[in-house]
Structures are given as structure tokens and as C-alpha cells.
Protein backbone atom coordinates (compact mmCIF):
# COMPACT_ATOMS: atom_id res chain seq x y z
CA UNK A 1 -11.01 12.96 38.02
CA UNK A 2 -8.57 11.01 35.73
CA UNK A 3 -8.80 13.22 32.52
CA UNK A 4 -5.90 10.62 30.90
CA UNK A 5 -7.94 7.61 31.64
CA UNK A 6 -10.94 9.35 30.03
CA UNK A 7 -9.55 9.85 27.10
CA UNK A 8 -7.93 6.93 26.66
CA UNK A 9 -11.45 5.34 26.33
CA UNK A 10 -13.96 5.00 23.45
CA UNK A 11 -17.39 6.00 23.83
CA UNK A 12 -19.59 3.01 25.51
CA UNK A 13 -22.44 2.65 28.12
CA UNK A 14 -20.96 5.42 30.38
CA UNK A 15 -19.39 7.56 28.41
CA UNK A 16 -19.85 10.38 25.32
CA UNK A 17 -18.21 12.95 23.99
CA UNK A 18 -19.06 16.13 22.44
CA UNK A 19 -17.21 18.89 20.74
CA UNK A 20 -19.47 21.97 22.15
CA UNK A 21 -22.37 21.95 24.19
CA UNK A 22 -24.60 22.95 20.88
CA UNK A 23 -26.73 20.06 20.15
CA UNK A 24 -28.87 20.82 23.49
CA UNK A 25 -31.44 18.06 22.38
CA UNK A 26 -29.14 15.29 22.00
CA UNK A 27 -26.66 16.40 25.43
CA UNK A 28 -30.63 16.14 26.79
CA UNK A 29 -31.13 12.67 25.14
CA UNK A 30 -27.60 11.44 26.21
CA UNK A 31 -28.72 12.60 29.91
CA UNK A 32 -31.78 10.71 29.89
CA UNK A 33 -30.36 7.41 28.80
CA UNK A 34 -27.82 7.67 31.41
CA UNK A 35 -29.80 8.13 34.18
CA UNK A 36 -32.41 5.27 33.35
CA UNK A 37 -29.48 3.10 33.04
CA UNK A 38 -26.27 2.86 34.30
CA UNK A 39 -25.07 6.79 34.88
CA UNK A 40 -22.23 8.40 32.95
CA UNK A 41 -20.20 11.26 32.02
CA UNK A 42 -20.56 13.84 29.17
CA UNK A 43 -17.69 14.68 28.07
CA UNK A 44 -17.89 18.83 26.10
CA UNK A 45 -14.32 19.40 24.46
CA UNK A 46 -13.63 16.57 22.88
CA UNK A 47 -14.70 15.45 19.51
CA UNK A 48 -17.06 12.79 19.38
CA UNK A 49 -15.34 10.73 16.27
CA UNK A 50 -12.14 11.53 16.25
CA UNK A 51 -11.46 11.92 20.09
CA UNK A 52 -9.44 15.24 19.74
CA UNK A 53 -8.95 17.10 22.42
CA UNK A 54 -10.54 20.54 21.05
CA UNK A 55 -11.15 22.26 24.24
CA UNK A 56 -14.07 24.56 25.30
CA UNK A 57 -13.51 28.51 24.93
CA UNK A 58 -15.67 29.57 27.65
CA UNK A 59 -15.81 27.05 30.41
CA UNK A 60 -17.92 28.73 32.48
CA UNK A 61 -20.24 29.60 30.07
CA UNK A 62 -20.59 26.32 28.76
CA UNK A 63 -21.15 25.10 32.80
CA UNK A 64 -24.22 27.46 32.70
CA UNK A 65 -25.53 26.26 29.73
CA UNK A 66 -25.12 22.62 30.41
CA UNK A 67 -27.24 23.00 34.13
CA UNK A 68 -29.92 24.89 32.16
CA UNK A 69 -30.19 21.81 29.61
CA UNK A 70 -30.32 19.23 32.40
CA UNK A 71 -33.04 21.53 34.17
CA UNK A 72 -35.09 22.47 31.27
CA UNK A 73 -35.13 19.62 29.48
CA UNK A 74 -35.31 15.84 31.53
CA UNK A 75 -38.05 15.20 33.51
CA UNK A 76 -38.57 13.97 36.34
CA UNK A 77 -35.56 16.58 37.43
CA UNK A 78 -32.04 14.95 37.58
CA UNK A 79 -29.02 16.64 39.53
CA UNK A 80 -25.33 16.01 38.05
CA UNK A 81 -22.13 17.18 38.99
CA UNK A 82 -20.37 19.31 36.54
CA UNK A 83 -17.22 20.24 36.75
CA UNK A 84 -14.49 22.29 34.72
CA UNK A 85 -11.21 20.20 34.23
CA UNK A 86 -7.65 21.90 32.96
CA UNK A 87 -6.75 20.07 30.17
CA UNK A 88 -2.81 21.17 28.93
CA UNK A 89 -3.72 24.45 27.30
CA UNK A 90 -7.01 24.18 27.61
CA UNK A 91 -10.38 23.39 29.53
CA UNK A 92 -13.52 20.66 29.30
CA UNK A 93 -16.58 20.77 31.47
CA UNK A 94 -17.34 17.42 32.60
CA UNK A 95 -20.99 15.97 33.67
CA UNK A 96 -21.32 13.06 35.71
CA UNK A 97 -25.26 11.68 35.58
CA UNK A 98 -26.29 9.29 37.96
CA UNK A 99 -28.35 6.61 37.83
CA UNK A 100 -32.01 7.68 38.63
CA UNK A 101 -34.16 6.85 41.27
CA UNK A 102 -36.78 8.69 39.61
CA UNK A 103 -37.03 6.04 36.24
CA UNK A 104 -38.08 6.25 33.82
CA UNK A 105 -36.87 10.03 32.83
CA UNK A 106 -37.62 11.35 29.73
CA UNK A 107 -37.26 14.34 27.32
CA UNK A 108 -39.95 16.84 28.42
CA UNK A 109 -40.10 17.87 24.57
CA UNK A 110 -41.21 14.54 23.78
CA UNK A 111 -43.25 13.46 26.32
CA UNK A 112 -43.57 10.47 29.27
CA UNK A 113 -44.77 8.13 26.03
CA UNK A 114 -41.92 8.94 23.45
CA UNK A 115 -39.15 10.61 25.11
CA UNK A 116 -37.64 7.64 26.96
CA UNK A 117 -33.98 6.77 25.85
CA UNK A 118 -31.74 4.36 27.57
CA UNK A 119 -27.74 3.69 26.64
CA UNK A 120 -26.88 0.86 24.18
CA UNK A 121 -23.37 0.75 23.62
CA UNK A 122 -22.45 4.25 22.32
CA UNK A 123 -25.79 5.08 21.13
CA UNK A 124 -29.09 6.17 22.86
CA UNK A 125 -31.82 3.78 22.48
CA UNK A 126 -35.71 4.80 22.24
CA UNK A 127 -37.32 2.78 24.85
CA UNK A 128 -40.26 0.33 24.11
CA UNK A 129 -43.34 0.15 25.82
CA UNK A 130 -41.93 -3.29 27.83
CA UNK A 131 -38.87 -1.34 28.55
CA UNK A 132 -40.41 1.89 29.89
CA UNK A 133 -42.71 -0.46 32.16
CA UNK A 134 -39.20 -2.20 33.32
CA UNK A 135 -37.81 1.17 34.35
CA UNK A 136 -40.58 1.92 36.54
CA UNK A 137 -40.62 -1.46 38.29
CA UNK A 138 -36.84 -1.58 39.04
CA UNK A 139 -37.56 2.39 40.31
CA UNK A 140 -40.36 0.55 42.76
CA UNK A 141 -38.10 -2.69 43.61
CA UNK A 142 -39.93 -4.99 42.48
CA UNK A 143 -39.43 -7.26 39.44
CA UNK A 144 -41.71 -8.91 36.31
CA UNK A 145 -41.94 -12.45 37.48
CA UNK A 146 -43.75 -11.45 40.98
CA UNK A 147 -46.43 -9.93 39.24
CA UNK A 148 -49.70 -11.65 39.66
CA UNK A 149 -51.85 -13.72 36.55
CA UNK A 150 -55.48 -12.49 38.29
CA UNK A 151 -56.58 -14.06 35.10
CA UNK A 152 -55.73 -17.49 35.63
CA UNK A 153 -56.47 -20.26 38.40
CA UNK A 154 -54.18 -21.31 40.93
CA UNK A 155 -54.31 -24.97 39.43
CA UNK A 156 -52.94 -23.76 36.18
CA UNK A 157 -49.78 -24.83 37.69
CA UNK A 158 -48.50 -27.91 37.47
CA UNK A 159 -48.46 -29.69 40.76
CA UNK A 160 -46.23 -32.87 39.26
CA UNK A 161 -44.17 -30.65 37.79
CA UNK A 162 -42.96 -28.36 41.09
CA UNK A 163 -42.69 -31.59 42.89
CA UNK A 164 -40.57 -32.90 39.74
CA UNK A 165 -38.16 -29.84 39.97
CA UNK A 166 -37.64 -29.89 43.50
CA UNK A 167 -37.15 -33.65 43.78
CA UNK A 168 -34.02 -34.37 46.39
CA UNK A 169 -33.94 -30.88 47.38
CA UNK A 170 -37.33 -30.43 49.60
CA UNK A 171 -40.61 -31.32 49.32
CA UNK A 172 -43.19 -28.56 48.62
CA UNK A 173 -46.64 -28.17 49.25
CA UNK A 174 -49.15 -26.38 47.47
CA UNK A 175 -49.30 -24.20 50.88
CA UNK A 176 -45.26 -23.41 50.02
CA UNK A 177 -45.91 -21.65 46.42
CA UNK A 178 -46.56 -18.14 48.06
CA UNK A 179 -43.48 -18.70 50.77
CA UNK A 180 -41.63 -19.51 46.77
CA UNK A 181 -43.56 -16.64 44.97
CA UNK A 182 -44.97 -18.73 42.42
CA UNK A 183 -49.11 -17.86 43.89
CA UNK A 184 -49.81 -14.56 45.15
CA UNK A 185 -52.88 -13.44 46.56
CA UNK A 186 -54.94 -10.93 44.57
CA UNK A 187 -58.54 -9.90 46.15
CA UNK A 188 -59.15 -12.82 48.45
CA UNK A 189 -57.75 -15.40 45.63
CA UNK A 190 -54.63 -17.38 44.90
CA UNK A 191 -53.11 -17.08 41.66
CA UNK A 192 -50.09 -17.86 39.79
CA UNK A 193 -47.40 -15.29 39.13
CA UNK A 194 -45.75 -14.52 36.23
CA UNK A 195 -42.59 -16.41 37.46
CA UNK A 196 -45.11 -19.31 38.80
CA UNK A 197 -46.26 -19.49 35.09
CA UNK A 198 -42.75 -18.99 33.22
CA UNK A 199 -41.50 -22.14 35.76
CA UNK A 200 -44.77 -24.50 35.94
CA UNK A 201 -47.75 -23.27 33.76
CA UNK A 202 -49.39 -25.97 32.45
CA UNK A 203 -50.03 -23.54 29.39
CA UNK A 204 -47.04 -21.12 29.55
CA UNK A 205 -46.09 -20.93 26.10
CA UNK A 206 -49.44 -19.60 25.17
CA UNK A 207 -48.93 -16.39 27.68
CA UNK A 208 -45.35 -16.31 27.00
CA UNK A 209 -44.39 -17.55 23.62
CA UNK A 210 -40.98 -16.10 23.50
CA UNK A 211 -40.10 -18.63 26.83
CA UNK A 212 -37.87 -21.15 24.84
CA UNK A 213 -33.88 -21.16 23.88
CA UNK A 214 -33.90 -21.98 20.24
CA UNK A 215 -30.52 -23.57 19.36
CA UNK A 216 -28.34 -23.80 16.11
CA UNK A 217 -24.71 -25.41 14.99
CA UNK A 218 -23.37 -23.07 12.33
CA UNK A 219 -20.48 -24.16 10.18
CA UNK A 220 -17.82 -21.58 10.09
CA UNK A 221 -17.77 -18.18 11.39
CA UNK A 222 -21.63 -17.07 10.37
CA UNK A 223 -24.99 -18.07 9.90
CA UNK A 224 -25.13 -19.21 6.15
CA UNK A 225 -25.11 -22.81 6.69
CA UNK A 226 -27.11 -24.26 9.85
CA UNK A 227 -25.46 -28.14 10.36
CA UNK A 228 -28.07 -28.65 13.44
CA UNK A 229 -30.97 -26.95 14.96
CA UNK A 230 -32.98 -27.56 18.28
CA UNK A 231 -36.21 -25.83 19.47
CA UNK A 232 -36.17 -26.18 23.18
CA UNK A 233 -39.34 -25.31 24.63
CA UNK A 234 -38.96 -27.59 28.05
CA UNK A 235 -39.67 -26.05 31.50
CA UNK A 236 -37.10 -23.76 31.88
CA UNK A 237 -35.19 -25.43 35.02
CA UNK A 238 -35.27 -28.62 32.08
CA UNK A 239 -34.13 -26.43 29.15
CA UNK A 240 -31.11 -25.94 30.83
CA UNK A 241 -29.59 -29.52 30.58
CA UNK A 242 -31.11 -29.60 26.87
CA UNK A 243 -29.49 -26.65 25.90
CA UNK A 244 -25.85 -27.77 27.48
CA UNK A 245 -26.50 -31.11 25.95
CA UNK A 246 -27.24 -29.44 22.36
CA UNK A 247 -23.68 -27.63 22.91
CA UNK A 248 -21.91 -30.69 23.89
CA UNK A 249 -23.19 -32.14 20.60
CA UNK A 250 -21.65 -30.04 18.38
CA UNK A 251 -18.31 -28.70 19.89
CA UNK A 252 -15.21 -29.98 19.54
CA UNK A 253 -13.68 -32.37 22.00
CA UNK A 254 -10.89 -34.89 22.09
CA UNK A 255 -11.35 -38.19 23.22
CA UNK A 256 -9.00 -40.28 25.09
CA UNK A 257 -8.75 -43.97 25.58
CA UNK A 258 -7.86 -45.65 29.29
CA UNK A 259 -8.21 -49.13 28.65
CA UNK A 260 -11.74 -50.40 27.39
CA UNK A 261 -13.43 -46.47 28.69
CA UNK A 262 -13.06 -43.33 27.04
CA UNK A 263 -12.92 -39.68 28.15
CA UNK A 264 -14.23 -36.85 26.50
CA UNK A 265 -12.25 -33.80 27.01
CA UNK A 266 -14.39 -30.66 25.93
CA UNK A 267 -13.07 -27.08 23.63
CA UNK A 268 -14.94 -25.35 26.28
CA UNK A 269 -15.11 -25.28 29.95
CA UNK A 270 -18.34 -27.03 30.91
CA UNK A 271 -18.49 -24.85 34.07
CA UNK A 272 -18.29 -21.64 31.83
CA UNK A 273 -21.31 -23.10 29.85
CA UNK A 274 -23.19 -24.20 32.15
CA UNK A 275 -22.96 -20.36 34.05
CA UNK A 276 -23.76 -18.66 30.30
CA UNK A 277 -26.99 -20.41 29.94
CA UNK A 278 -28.24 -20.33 33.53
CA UNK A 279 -27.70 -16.57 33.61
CA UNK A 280 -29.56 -16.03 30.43
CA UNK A 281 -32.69 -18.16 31.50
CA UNK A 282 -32.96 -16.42 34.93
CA UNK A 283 -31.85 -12.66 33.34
CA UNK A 284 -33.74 -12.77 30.34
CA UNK A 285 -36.74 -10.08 30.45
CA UNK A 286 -39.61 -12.32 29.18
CA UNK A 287 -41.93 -8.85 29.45
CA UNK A 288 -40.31 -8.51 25.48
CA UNK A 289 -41.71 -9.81 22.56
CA UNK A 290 -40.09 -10.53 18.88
CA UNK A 291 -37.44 -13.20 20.15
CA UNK A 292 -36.73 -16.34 22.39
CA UNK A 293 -33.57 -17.53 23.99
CA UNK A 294 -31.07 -17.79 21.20
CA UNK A 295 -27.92 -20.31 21.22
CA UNK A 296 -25.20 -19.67 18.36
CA UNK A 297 -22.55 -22.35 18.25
CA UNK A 298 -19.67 -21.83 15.56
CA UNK A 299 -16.59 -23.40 14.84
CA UNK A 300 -14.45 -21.10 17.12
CA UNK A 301 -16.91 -19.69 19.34
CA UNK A 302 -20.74 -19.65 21.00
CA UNK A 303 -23.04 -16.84 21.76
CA UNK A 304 -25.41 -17.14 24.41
CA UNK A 305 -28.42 -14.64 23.96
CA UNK A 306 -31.03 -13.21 25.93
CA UNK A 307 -34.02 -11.13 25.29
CA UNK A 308 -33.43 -7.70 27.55
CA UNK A 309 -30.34 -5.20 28.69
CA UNK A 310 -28.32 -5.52 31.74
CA UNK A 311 -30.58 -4.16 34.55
CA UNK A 312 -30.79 -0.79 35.08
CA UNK A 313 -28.36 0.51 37.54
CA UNK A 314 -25.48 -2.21 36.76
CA UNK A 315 -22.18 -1.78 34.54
CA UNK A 316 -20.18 -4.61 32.69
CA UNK A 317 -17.92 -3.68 35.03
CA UNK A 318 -20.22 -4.79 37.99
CA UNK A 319 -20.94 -8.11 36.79
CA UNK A 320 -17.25 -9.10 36.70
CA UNK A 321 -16.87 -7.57 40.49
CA UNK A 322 -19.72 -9.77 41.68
CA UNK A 323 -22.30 -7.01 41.24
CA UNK A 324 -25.59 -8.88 41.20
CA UNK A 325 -29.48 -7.35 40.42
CA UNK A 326 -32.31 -10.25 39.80
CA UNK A 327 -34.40 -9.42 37.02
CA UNK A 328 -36.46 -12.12 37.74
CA UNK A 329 -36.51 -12.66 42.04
CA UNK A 330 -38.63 -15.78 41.33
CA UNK A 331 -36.97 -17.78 38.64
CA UNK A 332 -33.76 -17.25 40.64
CA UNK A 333 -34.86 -18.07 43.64
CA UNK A 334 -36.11 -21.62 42.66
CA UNK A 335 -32.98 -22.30 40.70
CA UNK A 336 -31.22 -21.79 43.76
CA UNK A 337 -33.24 -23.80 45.30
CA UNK A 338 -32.81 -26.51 42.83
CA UNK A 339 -29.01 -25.98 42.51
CA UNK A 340 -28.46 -24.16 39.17
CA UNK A 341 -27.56 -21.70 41.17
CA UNK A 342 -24.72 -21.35 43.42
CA UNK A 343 -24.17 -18.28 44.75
CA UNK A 344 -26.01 -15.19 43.84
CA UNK A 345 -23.26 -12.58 42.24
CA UNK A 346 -20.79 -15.51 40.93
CA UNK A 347 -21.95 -16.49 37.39
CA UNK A 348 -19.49 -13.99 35.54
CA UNK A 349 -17.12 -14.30 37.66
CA UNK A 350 -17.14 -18.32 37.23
CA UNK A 351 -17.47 -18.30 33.93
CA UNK A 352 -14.14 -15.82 33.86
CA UNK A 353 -12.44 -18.28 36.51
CA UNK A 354 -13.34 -21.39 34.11
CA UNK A 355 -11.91 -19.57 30.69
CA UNK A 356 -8.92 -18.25 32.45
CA UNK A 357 -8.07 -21.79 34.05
CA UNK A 358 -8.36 -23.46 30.37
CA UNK A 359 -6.44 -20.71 29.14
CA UNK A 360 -9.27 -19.38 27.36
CA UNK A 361 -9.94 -15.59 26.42
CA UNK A 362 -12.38 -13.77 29.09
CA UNK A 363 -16.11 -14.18 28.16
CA UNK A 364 -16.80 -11.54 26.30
CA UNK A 365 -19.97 -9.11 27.64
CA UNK A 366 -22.19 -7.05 24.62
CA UNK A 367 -25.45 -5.52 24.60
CA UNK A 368 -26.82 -6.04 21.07
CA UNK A 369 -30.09 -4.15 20.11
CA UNK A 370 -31.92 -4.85 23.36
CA UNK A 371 -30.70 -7.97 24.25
CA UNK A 372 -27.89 -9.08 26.13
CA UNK A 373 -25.31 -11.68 24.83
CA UNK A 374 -22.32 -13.71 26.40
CA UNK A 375 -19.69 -14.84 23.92
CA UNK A 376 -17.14 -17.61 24.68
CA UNK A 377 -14.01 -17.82 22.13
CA UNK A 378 -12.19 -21.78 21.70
CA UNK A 379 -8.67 -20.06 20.77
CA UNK A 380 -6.75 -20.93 23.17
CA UNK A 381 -4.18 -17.28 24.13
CA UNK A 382 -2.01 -18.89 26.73
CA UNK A 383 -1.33 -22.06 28.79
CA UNK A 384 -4.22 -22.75 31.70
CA UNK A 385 -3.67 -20.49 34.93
CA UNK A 386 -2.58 -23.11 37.72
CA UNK A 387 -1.50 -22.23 41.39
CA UNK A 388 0.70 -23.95 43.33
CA UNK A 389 -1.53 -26.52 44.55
CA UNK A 390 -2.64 -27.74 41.02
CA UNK A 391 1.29 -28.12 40.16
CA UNK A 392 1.20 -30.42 42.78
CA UNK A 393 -1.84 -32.59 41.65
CA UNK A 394 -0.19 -32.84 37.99
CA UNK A 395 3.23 -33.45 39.90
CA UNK A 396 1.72 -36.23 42.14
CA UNK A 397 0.02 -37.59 38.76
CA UNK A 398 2.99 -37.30 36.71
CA UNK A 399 4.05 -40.25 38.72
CA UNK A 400 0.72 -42.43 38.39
CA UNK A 401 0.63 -42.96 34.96
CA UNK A 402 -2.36 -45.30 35.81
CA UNK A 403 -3.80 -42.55 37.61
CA UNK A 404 -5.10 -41.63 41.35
CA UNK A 405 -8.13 -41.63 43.32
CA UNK A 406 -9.85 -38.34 44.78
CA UNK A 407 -9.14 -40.10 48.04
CA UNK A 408 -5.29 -40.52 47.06
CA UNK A 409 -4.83 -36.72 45.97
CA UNK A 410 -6.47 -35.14 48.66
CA UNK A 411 -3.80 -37.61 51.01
CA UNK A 412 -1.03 -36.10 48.98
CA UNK A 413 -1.95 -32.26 48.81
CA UNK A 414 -3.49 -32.42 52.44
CA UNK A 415 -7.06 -31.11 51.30
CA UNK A 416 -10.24 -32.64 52.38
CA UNK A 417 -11.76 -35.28 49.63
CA UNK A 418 -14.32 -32.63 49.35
CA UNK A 419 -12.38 -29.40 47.95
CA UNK A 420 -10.03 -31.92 45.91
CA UNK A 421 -12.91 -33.14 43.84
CA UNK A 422 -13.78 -29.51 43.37
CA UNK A 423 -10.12 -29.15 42.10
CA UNK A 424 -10.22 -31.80 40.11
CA UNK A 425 -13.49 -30.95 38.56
CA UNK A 426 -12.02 -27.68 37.54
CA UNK A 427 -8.69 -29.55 36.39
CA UNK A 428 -10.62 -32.01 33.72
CA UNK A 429 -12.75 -28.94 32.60
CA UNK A 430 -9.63 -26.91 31.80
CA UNK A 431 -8.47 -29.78 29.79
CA UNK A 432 -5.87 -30.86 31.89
CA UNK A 433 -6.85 -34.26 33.45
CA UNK A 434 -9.25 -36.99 32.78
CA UNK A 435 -11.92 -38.76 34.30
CA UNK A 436 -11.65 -42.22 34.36
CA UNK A 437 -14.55 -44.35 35.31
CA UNK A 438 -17.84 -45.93 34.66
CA UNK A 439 -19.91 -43.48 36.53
CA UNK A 440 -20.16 -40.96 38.52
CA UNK A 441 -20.20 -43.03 41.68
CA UNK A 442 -17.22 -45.57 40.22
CA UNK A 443 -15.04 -46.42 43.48
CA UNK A 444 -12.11 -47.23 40.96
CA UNK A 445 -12.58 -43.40 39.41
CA UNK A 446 -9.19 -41.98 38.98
CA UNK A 447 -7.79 -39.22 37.19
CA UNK A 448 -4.94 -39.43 34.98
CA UNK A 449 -3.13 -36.54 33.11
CA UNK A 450 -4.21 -35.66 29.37
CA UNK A 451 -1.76 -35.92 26.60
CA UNK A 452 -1.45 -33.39 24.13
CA UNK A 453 -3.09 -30.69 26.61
CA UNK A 454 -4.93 -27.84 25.11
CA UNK A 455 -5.88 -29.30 22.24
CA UNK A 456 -8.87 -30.61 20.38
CA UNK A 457 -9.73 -32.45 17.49
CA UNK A 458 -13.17 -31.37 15.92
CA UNK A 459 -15.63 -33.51 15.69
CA UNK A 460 -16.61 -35.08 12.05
CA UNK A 461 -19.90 -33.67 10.79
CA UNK A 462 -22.09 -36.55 11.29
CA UNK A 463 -20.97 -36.97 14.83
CA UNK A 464 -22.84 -33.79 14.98
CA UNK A 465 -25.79 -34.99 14.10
């Protein structure tokens, strides 16, 4: 164990400290929430404010003491490892709490209904009613969107609508929706799901009224003066292009001239945007109630907000290894389907690829009350990340001033047509290069090198609007 490490840390998800192993009900309470979320280590020694090393005078009496708590007082049982560490002069007991397979545990002085905490930030959070439900499920495997509607009819989904969504990807068939998860079978009769609804209810605002992103434009760095607002309560594979068109709106950009066309070169990476609201539609725990969706734009940053913590079992240090855990198996799967999805695992890390390349700061990763936010910052920390193969598109451009085709690049830096335009997509979101053409599908597209890299003039206010 790396004692150093430890204590070079502040107190967060998966970690507390404690200056004796006195307060027995709230060592309990810190147990509890770690193991019905994502494990952790009590730390006895150490003050909890000040992070002083204080030490425990009897190690092995504090060990003893420490078991008993865990035994006596969380239910259903949990087993951590506790260990005595040499610190310099002196000792701390260390114990490490898993995450449970047993959720939801709970203080056995408080009961199944009112003693279930889980870890927000620093601080233990009394779980809801939703919450403690969520616990059990993920416990079980299974997840809130594949839970059947017995109460409504299988044509309370919208047939157009599924055929809509799916449109150039496959054709489904009212016999698909089970194979897709959106009807389930409940005594002898089809009926929607709760995904099925969320996705295609022809009425799913009524049984979910918190299923919408509701989107503001602040000016300056808080929410005293609103400059534009959008409720978006669209299907929620169609919210997604409102929402990134709402940003778009009312974010920076610079715009460049080539001839009679202009290019708009965007203060954030679309990519990274794109990822943040996708990941908050499909991770969003629509089992809460008090809160849609929210969208925060500001002058030098945006916050992308769902209801619902990170699933139980993961770390912030998970999602930016790839770590992935569907709260919602359904929703995901169809946006996969669809192609708002990539790859399962990669939305972090893609948004963290985009920022980096545009020399952006990391997204940054906060649980705030029970929801979960993704914040993206516009200052720009250090010149876009390029490897050698992107030197070699700017070099081969630097020579084009009219530009190149994708065709021409991927001739120069001997990569198929296919991964160049994937380059060069990631080249114009960083800010780098511009699009030139009519349209997507313009055979005289070319890209030509931005002037003045990195930087963006703001929009004027009634181009927000």
C-alpha cells in the first residue's frame, strides 16, 4: 500500500479520513456508502480537515474495534481488509471496502428504509427511494429501461417513429422490438418497456416528465442573466442534434472566408460535444424525479448535466480507462444502432482525445447532489497535441495555399481516403484546418490551413439569438 500517495490525496469518492476510530456511527455510515458505490479506504490516523498525520496509539486495538463496527453495524454483512501500516514514528490502520454484491447495504441502526448512504464527493449521501431501488437492480444485473409498462399497450409506441430513427440503418418490424428490448412479454402480452417508452412512446412525457434537456446561454460566468433558452422535449435520439445545434448557437467561433464560402471554426471540439450530450441522454437515470437534462453554456465554458450518479461499481477513474456500465441497456443499444454511438467504453475517452487535440483542458468529471455533470473549459492551456502524421498534413498544406483534397492527402501521407478524412475531421475540430466546400458531398472539398489558429472571436449577442 502506497501510504505517500494516500496522503497526498484529498478526501473524494474513495477515500476518508479519520483521526480515531470514535465516531463508530459515522466509520459505519462511511462503510455503507462505499460499498453501494464505488469501494474505498478508511483512513484512522489522520485528521479529517487538516490531513495531519496524528497516528493511532493502539493499532491493534483500534483493528479490533474497526472489524466489530463493520460486523455489528452494516447489513447485509460486508468483509474488508484492514490492515496496520508504519507510518515514520507511528502507525494507521487502514480499511479497504469493496464494492458490494449484496446492494443496497445499510446501517442496521437505521433500518433497510432509512439507513442507505452512498458516496458523493467527500460526503455520504442518504439514498432516495429511486436510488435504493437502483442499487438493488444493478445488484440483480439488470437495468431501469428493460423493465416492463404492464400498464400500457404495445401500440403505445410509435410505429413511424422507430422506423423514422432507424431509417438507413435497418429496417425493423414490429416482430424486432423484443429482439431491441423496446416490448417485453408480461403474462401472455406484449408491452412496451420503460426504454421502449423513453425512445418511442407516443405519450412519454406524461410517464416520464423529467425526459427532456432543457437548455440555456448564460452571459458571463453564472446564471444571473439567461441571453437564450430552449426546452427540448424531442425523442431523445432527436434531442440530441437539437441540443448540439442550441450549443453551436451560442458559442464562440471564428469564421473564415475562401472565396464566395465561409467556414466556421468552433471554441469547442464538436466531437467532445457531441460525446457530452450522448452520454448524458443514454446515462441519465430517468427512475429520478425533480429535474430534466440540463445544458449550461457560459462564456468560457458548458456543463452538461444529468439526472443520477455514476453507476454503482465505477470510479472517475474508470471512465477515463474505458471502463463502461449501461445504465440504460436499451437506450444504448438503439443509439448504437442508430450511430450515436460508436463504441461502447469510448465517450470519455473521446471527449479527452478531442480537448487534448484542440489544446483544450481535460473534461472535467463531478458528481453534484445526485446528478452527474461533464464540464468543458474554452481556455485554451497549450498548443493542440499533433503526431507526426498531422505535421505532415499541415506540412503538405503549408504548400497548397488553395488547399487539398481528402484524395490528395491521403496520396501524400500514404493513408487510405478513409482514415485521412477521419484525420482531417479531427484536424478542423481542433481548430487547425478548414473545410472548404458546398456540402458534405462537394467533389471540389478541400482543406486549407486556418490563420490565426487557436483563436476565436465571440459571437455578437444577436447572432445568438
Amino acid at each position: 500500500m502506497d501510504i505517500p500517495d494516500i496522503l497526498k490525496q484529498h478526501e473524494g469518492k474513495t477515500l476518508e479520513f479519520k483521526r480515531d476510530d470514535s465516531p463508530n456511527l459515522a466509520i459505519a455510515r462511511t462503510a455503507v456508502a462505499f460499498a453501494n458505490t464505488a469501494g474505498g479506504r478508511i483512513v484512522i490516523g489522520v485528521a479529517d480537515k487538516s490531513c495531519e498525520v496524528v497516528g493511532v496509539d493502539d493499532p491493534l486495538q483500534a483493528e479490533e474495534r474497526l472489524a466489530n463496527i463493520f460486523a455489528d453495524s452494516v447489513v447485509p454483512r460486508i468483509v474488508p481488509d484492514i490492515e496496520i501500516v508504519a507510518w515514520r514514528d507511528s502507525s494507521l490502520v487502514v480499511a479497504r471496502i469493496y464494492p458490494g454484491p449484496s446492494r443496497p447495504y445499510h446501517l442496521k441502526a437505521e433500518g433497510a428504509r432509512e439507513g442507505v448512504y452512498v458516496r458523493v464527493g467527500s460526503t455520504n449521501r442518504h439514498a432516495d427511494p429511486a436510488l435504493v431501488a437502483e442499487l438493488g437492480r444493478v445488484a440483480q444485473g439488470h437495468t431501469y429501461d428493460e423493465q416492463p409498462m404492464p400498464e400500457l399497450a404495445e401500440h403505445s409506441l410509435e410505429a413511424q417513429a422507430i422506423q423514422d430513427a432507424f431509417e438507413g440503418t435497418r429496417s425493423v418490424r414490429p416482430a424486432d422490438y423484443d429482439t431491441l428490448r423496446l416490448t417485453t412479454t408480461v403474462e401472455g402480452r406484449r408491452v412496451p418497456t420503460v426504454g421502449g417508452t423513453l425512445l418511442f412512446g407516443s405519450d412519454r412525457l406524461t410517464h416520464f416528465p423529467d425526459a427532456w434537456i432543457q437548455a440555456a446561454r448564460f452571459r458571463g460566468d453564472d446564471r444571473s442573466v439567461i441571453v437564450d433558452s430552449l426546452d427540448i422535449t424531442a425523442p431523445l435520439h432527436q434531442a440530441v442534434d437539437q441540443a448540439l445545434a442550441f450549443v453551436r448557437r451560442n458559442i464562440a467561433v471564428r469564421m473564415e472566408l475562401e472565396g464566395a464560402r465561409r467556414a466556421d471554426v468552433w471554441q469547442y471540439p464538436q466531437m467532445a460535444l457531441r460525446e457530452a450530450i450522448v452520454n448524458a441522454v443514454v446515462h441519465a437515470d430517468y427512475s429520478q424525479q425533480g429535474g430534466p437534462l440540463r445544458i449550461a453554456v457560459y462564456d468560457e465554458r458548458i456543463e452538461v448535466e444529468n439526472p443520477g450518479l455514476l453507476v454503482p461499481g465505477l470510479t472517475f477513474e474508470d471512465l477515463y480507462e474505458g471502463v463502461s456500465k449501461l445504465r440504460n441497456r436499451v437506450i444504448g443499444r438503439v443509439f448504437r444502432e442508430i450511430g450515436l454511438i460508436e463504441q461502447w467504453g469510448s465517450g470519455i475517452g473521446r471527449m479527452v482525445s478531442a480537448c487534448r487535440a484542440a489544446g483544450l483542458p481535460d473534461p472535467e468529471l463531478r458528481e453534484v447532489g445526485l446528478r452527474f455533470r461533464v464540464t468543458l473549459r474554452a481556455s485554451r492551456e497549450y498548443a493542440p497535441q499533433l503526431d507526426p502524421l498531422d505535421e505532415r498534413v499541415l506540412d503538405v498544406l503549408s504548400d497548397a495555399p488553395q488547399g487539398l483534397s481528402t484524395t490528395a492527402l491521403a496520396e501524400h501521407i500514404g493513408r487510405t481516403s478513409r482514415a485521412t478524412r477521419t484525420r482531417l475531421r479531427a484536424l478542423v475540430d481542433s481548430g487547425l484546418l478548414i473545410e472548404v466546400g458546398s456540402a458534405a458531398n462537394d467533389p471540389q472539398r478541400r482543406y486549407v490551413i486556418a490563420e490565426d489558429r487557436g483563436e476565436y472571436s465571440a459571437r455578437k449577442e444577436k447572432d445568438r439569438r
